[in-house]
Protein backbone atom coordinates (compact mmCIF):
# COMPACT_ATOMS: atom_id res chain seq x y z
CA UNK A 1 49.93 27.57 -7.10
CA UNK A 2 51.16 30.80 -8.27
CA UNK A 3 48.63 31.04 -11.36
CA UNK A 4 45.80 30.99 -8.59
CA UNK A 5 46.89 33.52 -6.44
CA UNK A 6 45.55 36.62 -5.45
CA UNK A 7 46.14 40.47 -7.83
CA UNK A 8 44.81 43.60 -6.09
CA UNK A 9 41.47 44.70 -7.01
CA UNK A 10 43.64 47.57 -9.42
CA UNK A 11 44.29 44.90 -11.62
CA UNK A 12 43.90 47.09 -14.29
CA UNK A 13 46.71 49.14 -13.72
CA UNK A 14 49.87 47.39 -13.13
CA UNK A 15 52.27 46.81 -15.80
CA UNK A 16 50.68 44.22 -18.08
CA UNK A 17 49.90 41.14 -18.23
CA UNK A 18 48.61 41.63 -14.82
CA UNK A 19 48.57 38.60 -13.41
CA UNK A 20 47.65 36.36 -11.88
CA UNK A 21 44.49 35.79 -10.65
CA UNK A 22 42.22 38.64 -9.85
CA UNK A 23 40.76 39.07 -6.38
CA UNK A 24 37.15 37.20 -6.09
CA UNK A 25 36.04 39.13 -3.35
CA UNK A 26 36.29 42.75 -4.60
CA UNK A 27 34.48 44.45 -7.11
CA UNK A 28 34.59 48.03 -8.08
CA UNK A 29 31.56 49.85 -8.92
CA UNK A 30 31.30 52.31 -11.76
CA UNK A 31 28.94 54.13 -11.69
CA UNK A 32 27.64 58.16 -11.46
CA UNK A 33 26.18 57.85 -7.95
CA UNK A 34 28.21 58.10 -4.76
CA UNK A 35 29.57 54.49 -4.49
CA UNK A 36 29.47 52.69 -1.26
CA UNK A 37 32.36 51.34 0.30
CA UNK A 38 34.01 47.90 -1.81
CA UNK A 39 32.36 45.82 0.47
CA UNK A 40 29.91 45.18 2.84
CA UNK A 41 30.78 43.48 6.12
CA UNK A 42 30.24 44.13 9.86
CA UNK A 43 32.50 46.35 11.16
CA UNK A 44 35.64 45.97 13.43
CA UNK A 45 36.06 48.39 16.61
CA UNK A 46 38.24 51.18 15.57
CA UNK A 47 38.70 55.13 15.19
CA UNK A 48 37.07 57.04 12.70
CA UNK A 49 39.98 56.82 9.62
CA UNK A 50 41.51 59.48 8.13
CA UNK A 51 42.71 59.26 4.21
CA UNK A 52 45.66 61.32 2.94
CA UNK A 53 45.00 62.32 -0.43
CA UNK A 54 46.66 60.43 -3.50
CA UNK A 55 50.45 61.16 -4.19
CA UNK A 56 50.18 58.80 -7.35
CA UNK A 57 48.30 58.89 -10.20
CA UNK A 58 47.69 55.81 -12.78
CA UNK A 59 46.57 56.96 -16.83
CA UNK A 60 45.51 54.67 -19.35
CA UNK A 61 46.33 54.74 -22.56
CA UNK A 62 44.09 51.52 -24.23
CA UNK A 63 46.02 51.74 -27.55
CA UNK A 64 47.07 48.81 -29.03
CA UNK A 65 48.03 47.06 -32.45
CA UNK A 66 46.32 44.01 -31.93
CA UNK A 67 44.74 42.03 -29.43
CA UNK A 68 47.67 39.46 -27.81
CA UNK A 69 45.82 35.68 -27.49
CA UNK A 70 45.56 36.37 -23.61
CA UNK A 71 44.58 39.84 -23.35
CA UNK A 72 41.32 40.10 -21.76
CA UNK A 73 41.98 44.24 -20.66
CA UNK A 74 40.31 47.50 -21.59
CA UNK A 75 41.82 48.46 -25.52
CA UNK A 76 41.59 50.28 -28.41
CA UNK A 77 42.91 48.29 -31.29
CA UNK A 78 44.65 50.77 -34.11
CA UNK A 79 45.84 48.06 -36.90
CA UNK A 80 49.56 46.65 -37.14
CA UNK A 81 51.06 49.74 -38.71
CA UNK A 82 54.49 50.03 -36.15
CA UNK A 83 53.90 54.15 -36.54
CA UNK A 84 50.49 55.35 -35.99
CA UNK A 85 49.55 59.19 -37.24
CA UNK A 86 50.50 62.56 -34.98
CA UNK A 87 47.06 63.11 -35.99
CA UNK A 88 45.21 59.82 -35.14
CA UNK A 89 41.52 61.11 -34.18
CA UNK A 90 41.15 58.28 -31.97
CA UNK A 91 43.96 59.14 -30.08
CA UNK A 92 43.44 62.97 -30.08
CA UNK A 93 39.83 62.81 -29.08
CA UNK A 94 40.75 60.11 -25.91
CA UNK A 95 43.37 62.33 -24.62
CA UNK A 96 41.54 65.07 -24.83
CA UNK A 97 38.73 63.32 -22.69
CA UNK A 98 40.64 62.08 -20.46
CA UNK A 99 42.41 65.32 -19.37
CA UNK A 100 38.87 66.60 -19.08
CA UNK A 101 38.36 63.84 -16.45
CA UNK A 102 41.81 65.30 -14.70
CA UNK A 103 40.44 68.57 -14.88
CA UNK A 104 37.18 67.25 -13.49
CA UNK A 105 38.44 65.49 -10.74
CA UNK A 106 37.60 66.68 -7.33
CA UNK A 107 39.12 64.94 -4.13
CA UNK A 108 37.69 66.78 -1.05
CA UNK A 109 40.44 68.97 -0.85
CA UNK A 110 41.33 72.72 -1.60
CA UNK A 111 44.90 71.83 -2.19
CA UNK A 112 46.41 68.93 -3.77
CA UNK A 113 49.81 67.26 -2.70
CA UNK A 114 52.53 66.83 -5.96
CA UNK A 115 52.37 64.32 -7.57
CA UNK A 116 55.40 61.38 -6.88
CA UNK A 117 54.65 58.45 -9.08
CA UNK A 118 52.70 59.17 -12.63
CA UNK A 119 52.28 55.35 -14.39
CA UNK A 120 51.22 55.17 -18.30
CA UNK A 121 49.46 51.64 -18.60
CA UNK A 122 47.85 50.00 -20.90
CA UNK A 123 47.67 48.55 -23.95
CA UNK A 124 50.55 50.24 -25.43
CA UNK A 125 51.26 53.30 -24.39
CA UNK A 126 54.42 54.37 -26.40
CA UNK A 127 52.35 53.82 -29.34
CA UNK A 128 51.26 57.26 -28.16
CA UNK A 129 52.91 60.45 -30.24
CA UNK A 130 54.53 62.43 -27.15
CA UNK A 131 52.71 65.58 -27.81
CA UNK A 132 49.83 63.66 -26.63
CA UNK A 133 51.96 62.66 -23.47
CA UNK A 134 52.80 66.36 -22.78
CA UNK A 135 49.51 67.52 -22.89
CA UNK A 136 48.51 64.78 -20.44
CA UNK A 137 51.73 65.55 -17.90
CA UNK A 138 50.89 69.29 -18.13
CA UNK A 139 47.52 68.93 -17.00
CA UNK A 140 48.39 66.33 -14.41
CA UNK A 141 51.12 69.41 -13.41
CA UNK A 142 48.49 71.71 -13.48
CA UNK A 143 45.83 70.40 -11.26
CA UNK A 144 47.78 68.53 -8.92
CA UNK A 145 51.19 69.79 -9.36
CA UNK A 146 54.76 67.12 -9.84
CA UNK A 147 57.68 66.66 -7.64
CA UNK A 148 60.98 67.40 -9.02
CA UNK A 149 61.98 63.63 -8.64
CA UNK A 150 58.45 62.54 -9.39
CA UNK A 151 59.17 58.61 -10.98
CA UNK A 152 57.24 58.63 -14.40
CA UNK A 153 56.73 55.15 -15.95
CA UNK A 154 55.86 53.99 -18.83
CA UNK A 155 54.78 50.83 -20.58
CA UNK A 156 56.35 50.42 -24.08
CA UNK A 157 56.58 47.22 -26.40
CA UNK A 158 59.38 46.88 -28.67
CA UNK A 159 58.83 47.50 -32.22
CA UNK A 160 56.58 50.67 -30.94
CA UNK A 161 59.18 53.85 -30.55
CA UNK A 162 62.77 54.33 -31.89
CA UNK A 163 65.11 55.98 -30.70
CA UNK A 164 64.09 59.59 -30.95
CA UNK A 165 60.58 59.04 -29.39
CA UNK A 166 62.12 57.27 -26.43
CA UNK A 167 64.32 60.95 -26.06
CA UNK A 168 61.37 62.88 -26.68
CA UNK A 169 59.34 61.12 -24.30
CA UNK A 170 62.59 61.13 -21.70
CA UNK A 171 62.56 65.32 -22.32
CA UNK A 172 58.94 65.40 -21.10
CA UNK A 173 59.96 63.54 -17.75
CA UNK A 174 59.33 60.21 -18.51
CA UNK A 175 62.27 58.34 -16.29
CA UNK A 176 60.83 54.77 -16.14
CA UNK A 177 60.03 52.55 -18.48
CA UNK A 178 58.72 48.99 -18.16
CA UNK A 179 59.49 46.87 -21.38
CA UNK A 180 56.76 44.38 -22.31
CA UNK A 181 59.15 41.71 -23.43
CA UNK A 182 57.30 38.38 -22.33
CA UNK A 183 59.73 36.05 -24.18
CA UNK A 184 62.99 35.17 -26.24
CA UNK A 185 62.14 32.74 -28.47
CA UNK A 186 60.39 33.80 -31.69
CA UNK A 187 57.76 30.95 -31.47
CA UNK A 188 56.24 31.63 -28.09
CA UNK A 189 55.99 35.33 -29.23
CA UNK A 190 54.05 34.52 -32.67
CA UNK A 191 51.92 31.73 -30.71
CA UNK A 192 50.61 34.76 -27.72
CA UNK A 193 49.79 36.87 -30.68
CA UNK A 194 52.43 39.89 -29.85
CA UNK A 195 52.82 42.31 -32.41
CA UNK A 196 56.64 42.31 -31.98
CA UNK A 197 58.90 39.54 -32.93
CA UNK A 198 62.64 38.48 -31.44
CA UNK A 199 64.48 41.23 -33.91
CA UNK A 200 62.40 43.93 -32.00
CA UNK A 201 62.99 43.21 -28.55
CA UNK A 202 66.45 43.29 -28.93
CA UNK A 203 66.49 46.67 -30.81
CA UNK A 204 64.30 48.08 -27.76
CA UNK A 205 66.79 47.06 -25.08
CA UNK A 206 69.56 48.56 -27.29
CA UNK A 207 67.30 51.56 -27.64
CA UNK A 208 67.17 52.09 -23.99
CA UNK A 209 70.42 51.54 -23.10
CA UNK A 210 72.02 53.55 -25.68
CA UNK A 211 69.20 56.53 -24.70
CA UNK A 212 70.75 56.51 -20.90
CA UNK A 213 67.37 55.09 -19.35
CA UNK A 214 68.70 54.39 -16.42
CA UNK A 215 65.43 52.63 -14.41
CA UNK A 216 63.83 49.75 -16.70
CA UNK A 217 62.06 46.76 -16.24
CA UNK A 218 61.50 43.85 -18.16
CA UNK A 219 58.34 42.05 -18.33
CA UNK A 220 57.69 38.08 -18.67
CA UNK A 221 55.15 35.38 -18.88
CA UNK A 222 55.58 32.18 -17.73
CA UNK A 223 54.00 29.26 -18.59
CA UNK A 224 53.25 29.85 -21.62
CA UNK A 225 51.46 27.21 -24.51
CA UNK A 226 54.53 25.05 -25.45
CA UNK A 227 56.87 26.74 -23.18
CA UNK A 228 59.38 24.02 -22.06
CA UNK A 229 62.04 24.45 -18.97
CA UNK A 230 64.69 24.99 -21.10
CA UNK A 231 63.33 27.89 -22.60
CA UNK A 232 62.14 29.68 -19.58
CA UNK A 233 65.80 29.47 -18.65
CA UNK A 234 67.08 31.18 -21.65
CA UNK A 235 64.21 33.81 -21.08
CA UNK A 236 65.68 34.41 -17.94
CA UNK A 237 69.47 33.89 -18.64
CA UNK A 238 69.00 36.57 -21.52
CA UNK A 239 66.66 38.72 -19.39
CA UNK A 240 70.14 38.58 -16.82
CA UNK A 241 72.22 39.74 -19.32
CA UNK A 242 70.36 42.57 -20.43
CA UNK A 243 71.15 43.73 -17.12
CA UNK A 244 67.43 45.21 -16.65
CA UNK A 245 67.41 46.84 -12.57
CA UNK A 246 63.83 45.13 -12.32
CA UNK A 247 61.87 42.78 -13.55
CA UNK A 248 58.67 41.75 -13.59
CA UNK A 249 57.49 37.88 -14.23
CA UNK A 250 53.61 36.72 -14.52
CA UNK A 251 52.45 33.45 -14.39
CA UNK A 252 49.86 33.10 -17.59
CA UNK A 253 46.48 33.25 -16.70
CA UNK A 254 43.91 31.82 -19.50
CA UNK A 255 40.76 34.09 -19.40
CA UNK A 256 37.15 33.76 -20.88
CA UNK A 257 36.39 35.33 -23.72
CA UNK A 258 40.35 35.70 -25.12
CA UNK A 259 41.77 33.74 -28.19
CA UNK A 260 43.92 30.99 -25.79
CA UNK A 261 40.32 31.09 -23.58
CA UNK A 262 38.97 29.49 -26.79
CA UNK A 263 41.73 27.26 -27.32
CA UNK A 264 43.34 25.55 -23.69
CA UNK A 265 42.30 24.42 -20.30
CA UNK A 266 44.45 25.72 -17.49
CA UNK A 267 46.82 23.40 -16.71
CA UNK A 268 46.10 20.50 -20.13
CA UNK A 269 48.30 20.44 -22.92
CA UNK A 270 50.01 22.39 -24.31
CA UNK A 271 49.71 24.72 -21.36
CA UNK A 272 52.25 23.62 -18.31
CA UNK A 273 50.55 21.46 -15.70
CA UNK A 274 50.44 23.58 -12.10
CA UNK A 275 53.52 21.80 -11.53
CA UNK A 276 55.39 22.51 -14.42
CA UNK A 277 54.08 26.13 -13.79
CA UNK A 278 55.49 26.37 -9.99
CA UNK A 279 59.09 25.02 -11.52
CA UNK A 280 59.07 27.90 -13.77
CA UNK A 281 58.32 30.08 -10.57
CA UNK A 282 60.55 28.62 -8.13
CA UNK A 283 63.44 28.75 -11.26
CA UNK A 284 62.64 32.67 -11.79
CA UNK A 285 62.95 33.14 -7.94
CA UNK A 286 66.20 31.35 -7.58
CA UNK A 287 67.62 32.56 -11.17
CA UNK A 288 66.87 36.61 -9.96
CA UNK A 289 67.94 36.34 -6.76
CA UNK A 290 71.82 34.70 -7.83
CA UNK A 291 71.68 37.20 -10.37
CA UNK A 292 71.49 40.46 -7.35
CA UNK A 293 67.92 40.89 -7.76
CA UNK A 294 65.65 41.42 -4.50
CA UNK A 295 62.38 39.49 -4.83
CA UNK A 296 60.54 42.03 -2.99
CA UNK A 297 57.01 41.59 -4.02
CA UNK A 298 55.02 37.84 -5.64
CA UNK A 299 55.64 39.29 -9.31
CA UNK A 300 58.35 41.62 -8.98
CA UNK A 301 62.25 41.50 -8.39
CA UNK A 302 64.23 44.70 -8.21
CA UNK A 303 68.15 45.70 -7.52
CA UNK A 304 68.60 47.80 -4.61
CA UNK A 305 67.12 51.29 -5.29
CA UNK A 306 65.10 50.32 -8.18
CA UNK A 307 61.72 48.89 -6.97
CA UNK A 308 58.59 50.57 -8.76
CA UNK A 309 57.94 53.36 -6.43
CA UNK A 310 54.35 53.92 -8.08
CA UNK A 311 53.64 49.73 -7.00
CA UNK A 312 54.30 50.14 -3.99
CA UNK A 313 51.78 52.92 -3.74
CA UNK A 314 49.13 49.51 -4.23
CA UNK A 315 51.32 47.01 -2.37
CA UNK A 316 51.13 50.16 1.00
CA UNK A 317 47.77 50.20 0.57
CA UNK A 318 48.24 54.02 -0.13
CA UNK A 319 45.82 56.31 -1.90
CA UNK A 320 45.89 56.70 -5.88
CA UNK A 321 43.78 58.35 -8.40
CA UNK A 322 43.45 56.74 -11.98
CA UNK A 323 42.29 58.44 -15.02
CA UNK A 324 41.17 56.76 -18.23
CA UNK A 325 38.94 54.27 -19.50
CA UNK A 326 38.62 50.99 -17.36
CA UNK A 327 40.64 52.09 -14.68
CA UNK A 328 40.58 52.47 -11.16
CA UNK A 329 41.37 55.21 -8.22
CA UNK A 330 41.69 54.73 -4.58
CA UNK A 331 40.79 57.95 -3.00
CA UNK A 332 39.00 58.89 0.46
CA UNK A 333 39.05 54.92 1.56
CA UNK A 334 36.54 54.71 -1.69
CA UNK A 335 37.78 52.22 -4.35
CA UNK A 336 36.11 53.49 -7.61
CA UNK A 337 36.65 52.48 -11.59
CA UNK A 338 35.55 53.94 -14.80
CA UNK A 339 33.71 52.07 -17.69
CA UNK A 340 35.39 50.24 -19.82
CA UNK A 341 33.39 51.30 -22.98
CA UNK A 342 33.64 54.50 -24.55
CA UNK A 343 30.46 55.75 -25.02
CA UNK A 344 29.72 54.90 -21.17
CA UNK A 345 33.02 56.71 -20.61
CA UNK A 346 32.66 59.87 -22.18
CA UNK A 347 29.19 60.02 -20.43
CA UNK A 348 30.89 59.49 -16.90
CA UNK A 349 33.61 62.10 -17.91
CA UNK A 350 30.38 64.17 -18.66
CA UNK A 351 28.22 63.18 -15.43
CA UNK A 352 31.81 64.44 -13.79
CA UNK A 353 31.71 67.91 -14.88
CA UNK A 354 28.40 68.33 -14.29
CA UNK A 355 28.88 67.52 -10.51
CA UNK A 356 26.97 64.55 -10.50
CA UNK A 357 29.67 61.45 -9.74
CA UNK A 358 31.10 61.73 -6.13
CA UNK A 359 33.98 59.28 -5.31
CA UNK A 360 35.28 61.59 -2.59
CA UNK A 361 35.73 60.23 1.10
CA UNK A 362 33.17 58.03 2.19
CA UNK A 363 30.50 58.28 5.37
CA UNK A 364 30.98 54.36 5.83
CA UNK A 365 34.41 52.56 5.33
CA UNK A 366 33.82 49.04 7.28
CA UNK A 367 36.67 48.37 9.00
CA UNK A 368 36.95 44.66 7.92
CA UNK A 369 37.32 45.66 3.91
CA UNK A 370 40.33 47.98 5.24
CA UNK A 371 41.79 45.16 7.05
CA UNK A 372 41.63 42.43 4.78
CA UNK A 373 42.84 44.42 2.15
CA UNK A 374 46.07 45.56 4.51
CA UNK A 375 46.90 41.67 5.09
CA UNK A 376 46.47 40.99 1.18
CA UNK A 377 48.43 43.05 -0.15
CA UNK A 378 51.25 43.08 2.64
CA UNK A 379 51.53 39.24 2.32
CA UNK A 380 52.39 39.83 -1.07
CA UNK A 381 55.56 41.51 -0.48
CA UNK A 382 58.70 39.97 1.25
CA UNK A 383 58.30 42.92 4.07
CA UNK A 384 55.29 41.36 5.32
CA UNK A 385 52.69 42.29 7.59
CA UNK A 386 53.93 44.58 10.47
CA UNK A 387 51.97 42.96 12.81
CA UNK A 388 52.42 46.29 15.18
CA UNK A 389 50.58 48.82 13.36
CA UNK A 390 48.15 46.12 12.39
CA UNK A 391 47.26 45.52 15.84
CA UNK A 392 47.36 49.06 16.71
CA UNK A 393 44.76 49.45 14.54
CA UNK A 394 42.72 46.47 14.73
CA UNK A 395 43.42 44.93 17.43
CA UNK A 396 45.85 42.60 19.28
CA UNK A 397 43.28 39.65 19.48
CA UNK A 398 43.01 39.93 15.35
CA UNK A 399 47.07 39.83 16.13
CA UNK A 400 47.03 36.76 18.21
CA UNK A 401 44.87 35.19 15.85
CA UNK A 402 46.49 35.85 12.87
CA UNK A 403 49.19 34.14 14.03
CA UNK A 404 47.35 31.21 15.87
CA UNK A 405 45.74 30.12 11.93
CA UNK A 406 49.77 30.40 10.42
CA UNK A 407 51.87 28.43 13.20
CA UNK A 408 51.41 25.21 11.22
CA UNK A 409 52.91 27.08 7.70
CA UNK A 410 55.51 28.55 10.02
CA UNK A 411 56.45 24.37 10.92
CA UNK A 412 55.96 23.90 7.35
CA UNK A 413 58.27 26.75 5.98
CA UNK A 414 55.43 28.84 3.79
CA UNK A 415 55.33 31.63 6.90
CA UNK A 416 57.35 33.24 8.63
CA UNK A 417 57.73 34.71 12.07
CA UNK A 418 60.14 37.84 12.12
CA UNK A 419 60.96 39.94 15.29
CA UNK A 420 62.07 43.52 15.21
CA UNK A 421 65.12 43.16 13.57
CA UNK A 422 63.68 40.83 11.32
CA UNK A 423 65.34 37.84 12.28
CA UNK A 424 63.29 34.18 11.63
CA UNK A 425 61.44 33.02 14.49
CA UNK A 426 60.87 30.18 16.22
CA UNK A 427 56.64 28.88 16.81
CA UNK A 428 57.10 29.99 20.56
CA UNK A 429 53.67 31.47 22.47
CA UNK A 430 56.13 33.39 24.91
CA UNK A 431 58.47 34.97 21.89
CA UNK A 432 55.92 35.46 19.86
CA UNK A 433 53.88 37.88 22.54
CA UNK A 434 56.66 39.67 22.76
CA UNK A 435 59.14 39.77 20.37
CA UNK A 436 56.96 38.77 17.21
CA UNK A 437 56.95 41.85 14.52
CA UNK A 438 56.11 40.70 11.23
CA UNK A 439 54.67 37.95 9.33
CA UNK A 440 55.59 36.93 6.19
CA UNK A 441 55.21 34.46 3.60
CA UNK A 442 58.54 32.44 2.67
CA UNK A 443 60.29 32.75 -0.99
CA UNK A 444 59.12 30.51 -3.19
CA UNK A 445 57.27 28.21 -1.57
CA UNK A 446 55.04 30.65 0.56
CA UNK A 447 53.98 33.09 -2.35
CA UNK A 448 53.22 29.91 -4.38
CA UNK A 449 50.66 29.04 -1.91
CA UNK A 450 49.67 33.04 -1.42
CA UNK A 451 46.11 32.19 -2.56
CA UNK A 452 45.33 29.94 0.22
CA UNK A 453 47.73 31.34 3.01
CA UNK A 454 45.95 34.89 2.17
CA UNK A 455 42.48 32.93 2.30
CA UNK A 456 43.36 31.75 6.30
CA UNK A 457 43.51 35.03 6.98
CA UNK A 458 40.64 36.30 5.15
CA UNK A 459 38.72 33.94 7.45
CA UNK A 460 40.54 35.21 10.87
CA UNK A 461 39.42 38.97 10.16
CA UNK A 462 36.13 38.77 8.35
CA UNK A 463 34.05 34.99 9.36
């Protein structure tokens, strides 16, 4: 089921409430030595790689009212106050540490490419005033430099900005904002513990339209405690006619040590059974996709033009850096996060100006981590695997394979074959030597079996 699948080993930066599941296989290491590659297998035959340097960059702000009942992430908590000080030292003194950790940060080359996709996580990050923002953008401009049509996104919860902080933080080049919504009915919002109540979220999506933000997404949680059919359909019918161009929807996930951890068992009253939970999926995919939206990656759904540029930086397996507490870069084939406490922060941002943390390129990158990660996260998106610069990288027999392990799900309808054109195929050995281009899994069904589907393949490339 969907609440069991697989979320990149970044799950710390994606919009929240990034889930579902997080990857059991990966682990990032944070620490002031030169870290070794994410994992440790025997290598596949292949050419020396060569990493392009990052293009995106991920900051994170941890600021937050309060805790929500299934937040288990990396946060500062500032109080229920909707307007926190210009002044707030705990505020001034992060951001000030963390563009020391910009300025810091070295990637093994004497230039830098511009920046394209800039993503404020969190917490909440339009709880932050925007001169805070602006001093973070002009360093980022500074050391790495912005593209004119660079996509800037931020996360912002209703009840957190009004109108003139959403055009102050517009004026500074913020063009994206993803709206942590979760839910229309005023009972599921008080029982997750948001700070914001019904009243709120439809002020924000007034705010937004009426400030001309033209690329928004909204963001939902299904299965929620006492969430019934009928009102993840109004969820969705209202998220529909707020006419958001994306939209993002997570299955709940009930982690240790949160409030709900305390409280419910995944999948026992009053949390949705994993059937009740895959009903809620398969009635987002079919509601977003009538309503014009692409459903172009497990969580995400997106009208043409509008899918998160700085995602699909994770989903392509592309180089990122990420600055701030907790969270994680992708640089030189090295995956690499920062504590998640503050004093063990500050001393990494320290160890970093002192020269003594190297997360540049890597002497070893095993060849199996880079492939299994390639087949994760492509089978997460509806383009698939492109089984032709897989192979030409791998290897065809890893090809043949691959697609030996999926011919039953292919019978079944969870995969599917795609040729060139990307046209469904049949489970032919002949066409699938040579006309067999992609693999994919199937929408809903497949992705709500993307934990084990992803598994078989985990199996094929590393045994």
């Amino acid at each position: 089921m969907l609440r069991s699948t697989f979320t990149p080993f970044f799950s710390t930066l994606p919009a929240k409430p990034r889930l579902p599941k997080p990857l059991p296989r990966t682990i990032f290491r944070a620490s002031t030595q030169c870290p070794p590659s994410v994992r440790q297998n025997a290598s596949l035959s292949m050419p020396a790689p060569i990493f392009p340097p990052p293009t995106s960059a991920y900051v994170h702000l941890p600021f937050c009212r309060k805790r929500c009942h299934y937040c288990d992430f990396t946060i500062i908590a500032l109080g229920s106050a909707s307007n926190q000080p210009e002044d707030d030292p705990r505020m001034v003194n992060y951001v000030q540490l963390l563009c020391r950790e910009i300025n810091a940060t070295k990637a093994g080359e004497k230039t830098y490419p511009p920046l394209e996709t800039v993503f404020f996580g969190g917490g909440t990050p339009s709880l932050v005033p925007p001169k805070l923002v602006s001093s973070i953008l002009d360093t980022l401009r500074l050391k790495f430099g912005m593209s004119s049509d660079a996509e800037i996104s931020m996360e912002m919860d209703p009840g957190t900005f009004d109108a003139k902080k959403m055009k102050e933080m517009m004026e500074l080049g913020v063009n994206r904002v993803s709206l942590g919504v979760q839910a229309f009915q005023e009972e599921l919002l008080k029982s997750c513990g948001r700070a914001h109540g019904l009243k709120e979220v439809y002020e924000a999506i007034e705010i937004v339209g009426s400030c001309g933000v033209e690329n928004w997404s909204m963001d939902l949680i299904s299965s929620l405690p006492h969430q019934s059919p009928e009102m993840w359909e109004e969820t969705l019918r209202l998220t529909v006619e707020a006419r958001p161009p994306h939209v993002s929807v997570y299955d709940l996930q009930v982690e240790q040590g949160t409030k709900f951890g305390t409280l419910y068992t995944p999948g026992e009253f009053p949390l949705p059974s994993e059937t009740r939970a895959a009903e809620f999926y398969r009635m987002a995919s079919r509601m977003l996709s009538d309503a014009g939206y692409e459903h172009y990656e497990i969580s995400s759904y997106g009208k043409s033009g509008y899918h998160c540029k700085h995602n699909l930086t994770y989903w392509k397996n592309k180089p990122f850096y990420g600055f701030g507490l907790g969270s994680a870069s992708h640089v030189g084939g090295v995956r690499f996060s920062r504590p998640k406490k503050m004093k063990e922060y500050n001393g990494y941002v320290e160890n970093l100006e002192n020269g003594l943390v190297d997360w540049g390129e890597s002497n070893h990158i095993d060849a199996k981590d880079m492939a299994t990660d390639v087949v994760m996260l492509s089978l997460r998106t509806s383009r698939g695997l492109d089984l032709k610069s897989f192979g030409a990288t791998y290897g065809s027999s890893l090809v043949l394979s691959l697609c030996e392990v999926y011919k039953p799900y292919v019978e079944s309808g969870h995969v599917v074959f795609l040729d060139e054109q990307r046209r469904a195929m049949a489970v032919n050995e002949e066409d699938i030597e040579k006309s067999l281009a992609y693999i994919r899994l199937s929408d809903p069904d497949g992705f709500l079996l993307s934990n084990d589907l992803i598994s078989l393949a985990f199996a094929v490339v590393a045994p």
